[in-house]
C-alpha atoms as a PDB file:
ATOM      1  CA  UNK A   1      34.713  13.010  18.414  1.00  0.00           C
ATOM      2  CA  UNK A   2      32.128  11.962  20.736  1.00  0.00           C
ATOM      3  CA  UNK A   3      33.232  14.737  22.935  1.00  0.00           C
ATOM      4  CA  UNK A   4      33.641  17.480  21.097  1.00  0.00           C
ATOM      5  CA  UNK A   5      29.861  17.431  19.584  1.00  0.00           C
ATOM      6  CA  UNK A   6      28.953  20.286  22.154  1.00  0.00           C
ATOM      7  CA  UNK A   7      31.601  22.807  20.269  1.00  0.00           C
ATOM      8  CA  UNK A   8      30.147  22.606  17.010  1.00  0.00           C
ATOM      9  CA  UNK A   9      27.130  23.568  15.511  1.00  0.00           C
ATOM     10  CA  UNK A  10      26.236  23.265  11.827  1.00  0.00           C
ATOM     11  CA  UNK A  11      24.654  24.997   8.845  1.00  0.00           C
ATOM     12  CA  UNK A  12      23.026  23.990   6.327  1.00  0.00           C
ATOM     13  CA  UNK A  13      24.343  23.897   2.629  1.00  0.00           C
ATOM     14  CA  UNK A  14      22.777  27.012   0.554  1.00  0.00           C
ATOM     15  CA  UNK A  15      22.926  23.924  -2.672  1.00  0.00           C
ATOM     16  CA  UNK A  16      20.577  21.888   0.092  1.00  0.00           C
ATOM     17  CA  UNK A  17      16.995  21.641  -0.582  1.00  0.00           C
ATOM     18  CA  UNK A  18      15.121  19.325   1.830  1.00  0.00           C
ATOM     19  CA  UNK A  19      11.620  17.977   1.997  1.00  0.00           C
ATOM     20  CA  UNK A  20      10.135  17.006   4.984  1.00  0.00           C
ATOM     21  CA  UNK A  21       7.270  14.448   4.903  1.00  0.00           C
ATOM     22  CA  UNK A  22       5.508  12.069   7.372  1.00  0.00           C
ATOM     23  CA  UNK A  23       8.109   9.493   6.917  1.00  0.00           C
ATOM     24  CA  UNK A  24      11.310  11.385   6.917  1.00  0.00           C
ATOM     25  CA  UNK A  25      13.234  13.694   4.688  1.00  0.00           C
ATOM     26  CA  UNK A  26      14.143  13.968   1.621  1.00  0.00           C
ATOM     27  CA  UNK A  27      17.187  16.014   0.450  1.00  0.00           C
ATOM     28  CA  UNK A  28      18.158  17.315  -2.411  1.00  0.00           C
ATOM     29  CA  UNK A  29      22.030  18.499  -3.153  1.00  0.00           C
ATOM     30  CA  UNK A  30      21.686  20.798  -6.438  1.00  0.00           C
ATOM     31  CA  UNK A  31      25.285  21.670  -6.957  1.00  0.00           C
ATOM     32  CA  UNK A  32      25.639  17.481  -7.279  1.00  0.00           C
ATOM     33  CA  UNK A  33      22.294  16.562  -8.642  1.00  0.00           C
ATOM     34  CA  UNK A  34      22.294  13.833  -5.953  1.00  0.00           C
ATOM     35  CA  UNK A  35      19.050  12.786  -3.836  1.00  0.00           C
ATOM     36  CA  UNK A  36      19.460  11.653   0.061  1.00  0.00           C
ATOM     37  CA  UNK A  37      16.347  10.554   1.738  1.00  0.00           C
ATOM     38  CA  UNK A  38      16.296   9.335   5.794  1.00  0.00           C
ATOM     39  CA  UNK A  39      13.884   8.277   8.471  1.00  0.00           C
ATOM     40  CA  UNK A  40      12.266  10.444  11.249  1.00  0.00           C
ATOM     41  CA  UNK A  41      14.905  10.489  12.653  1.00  0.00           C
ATOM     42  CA  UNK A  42      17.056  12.172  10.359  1.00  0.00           C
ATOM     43  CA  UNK A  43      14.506  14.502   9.432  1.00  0.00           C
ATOM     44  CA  UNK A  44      15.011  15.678  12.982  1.00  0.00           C
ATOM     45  CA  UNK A  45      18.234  15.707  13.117  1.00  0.00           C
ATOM     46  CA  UNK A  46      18.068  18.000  10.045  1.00  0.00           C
ATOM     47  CA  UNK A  47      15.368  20.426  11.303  1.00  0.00           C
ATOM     48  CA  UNK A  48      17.925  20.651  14.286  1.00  0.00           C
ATOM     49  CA  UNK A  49      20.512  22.227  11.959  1.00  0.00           C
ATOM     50  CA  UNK A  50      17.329  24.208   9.960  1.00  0.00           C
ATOM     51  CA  UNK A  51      16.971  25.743  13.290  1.00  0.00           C
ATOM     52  CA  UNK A  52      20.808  26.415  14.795  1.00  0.00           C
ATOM     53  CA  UNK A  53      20.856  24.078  17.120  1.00  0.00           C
ATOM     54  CA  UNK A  54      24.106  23.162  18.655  1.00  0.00           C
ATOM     55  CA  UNK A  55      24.968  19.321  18.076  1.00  0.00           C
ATOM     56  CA  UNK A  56      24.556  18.679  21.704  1.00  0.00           C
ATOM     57  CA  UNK A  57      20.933  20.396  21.689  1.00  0.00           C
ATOM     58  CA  UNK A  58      20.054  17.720  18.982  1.00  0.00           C
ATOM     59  CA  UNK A  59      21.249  14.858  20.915  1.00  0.00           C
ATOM     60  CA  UNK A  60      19.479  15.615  24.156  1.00  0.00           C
ATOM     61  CA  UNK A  61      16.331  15.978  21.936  1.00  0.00           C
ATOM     62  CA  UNK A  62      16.669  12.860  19.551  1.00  0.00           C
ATOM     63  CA  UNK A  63      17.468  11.488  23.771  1.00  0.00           C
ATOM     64  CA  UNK A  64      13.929  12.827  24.926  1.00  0.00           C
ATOM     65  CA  UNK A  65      12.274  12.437  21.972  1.00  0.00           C
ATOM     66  CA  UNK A  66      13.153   8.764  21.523  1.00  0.00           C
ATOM     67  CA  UNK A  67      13.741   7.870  25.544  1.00  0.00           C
ATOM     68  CA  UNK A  68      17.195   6.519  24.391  1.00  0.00           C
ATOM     69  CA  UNK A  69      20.273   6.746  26.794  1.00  0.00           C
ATOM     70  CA  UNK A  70      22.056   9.689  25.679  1.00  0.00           C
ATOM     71  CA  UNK A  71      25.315   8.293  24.714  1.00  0.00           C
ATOM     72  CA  UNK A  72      23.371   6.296  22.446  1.00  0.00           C
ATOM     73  CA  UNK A  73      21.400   9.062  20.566  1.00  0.00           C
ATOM     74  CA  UNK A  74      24.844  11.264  20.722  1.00  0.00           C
ATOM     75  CA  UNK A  75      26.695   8.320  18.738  1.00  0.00           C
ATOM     76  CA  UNK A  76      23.769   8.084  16.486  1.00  0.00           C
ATOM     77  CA  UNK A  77      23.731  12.186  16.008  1.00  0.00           C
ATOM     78  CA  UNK A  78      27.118  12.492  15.494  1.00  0.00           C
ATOM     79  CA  UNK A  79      27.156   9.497  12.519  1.00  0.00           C
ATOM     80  CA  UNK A  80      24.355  11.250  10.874  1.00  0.00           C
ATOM     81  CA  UNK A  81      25.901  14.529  11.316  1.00  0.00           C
ATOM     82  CA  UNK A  82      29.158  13.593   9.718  1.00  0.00           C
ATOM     83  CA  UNK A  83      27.345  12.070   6.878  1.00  0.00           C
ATOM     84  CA  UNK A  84      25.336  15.021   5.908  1.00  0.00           C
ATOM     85  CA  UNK A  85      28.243  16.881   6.487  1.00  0.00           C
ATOM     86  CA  UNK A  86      30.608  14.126   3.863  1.00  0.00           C
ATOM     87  CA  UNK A  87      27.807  14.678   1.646  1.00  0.00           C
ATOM     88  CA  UNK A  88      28.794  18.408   1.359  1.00  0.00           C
ATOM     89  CA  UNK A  89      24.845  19.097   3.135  1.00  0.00           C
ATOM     90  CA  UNK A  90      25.373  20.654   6.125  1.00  0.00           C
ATOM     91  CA  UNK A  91      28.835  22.504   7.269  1.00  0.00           C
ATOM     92  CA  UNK A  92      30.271  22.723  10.224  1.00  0.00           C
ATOM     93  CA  UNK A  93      31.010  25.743  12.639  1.00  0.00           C
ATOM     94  CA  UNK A  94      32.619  26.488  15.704  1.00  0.00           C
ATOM     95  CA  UNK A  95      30.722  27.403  18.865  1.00  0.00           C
ATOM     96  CA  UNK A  96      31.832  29.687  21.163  1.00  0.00           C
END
């Protein structure tokens, strides 16, 4: 999987409502009625997908941001990716 995180990109869920605040994020899936909260980090991550980024344009970030090798933050960005995406928050599309 680790390779293929440059074809994909993501959307968010239109039953997604998210919060951002100083400590993280909070989001909200309506359709479920279920609450998800997360770090910095994944508030991030998250305004990454807000904003179309491809999944390998979040990793380099979350890598600059966070002066982590980037094979770290990629494993890191793909686990939180596939969570919000298990979660029914986020869904995934191919790149071209």
């Amino acid at each position: 999987m680790a390779n293929q995180t440059s074809k994909f990109s993501f959307t968010v869920n239109p039953n997604a409502a998210a919060s951002l605040h100083e400590d993280g994020i909070v989001i909200l899936h309506t359709g479920k009625g279920c609450l998800f909260s997360s770090n910095g980090t994944g508030a991030r991550i998250w305004r990454g997908v807000e904003n179309q980024l491809s999944s390998q344009a979040i990793v380099e970030e979350i890598s600059s941001e966070y002066q982590i090798a980037p094979n770290i933050a990629q494993r890191h960005t793909v686990n939180f990716l596939a969570q919000l995406e298990g979660q029914g928050l986020i869904q995934r599309e191919a790149t071209s």
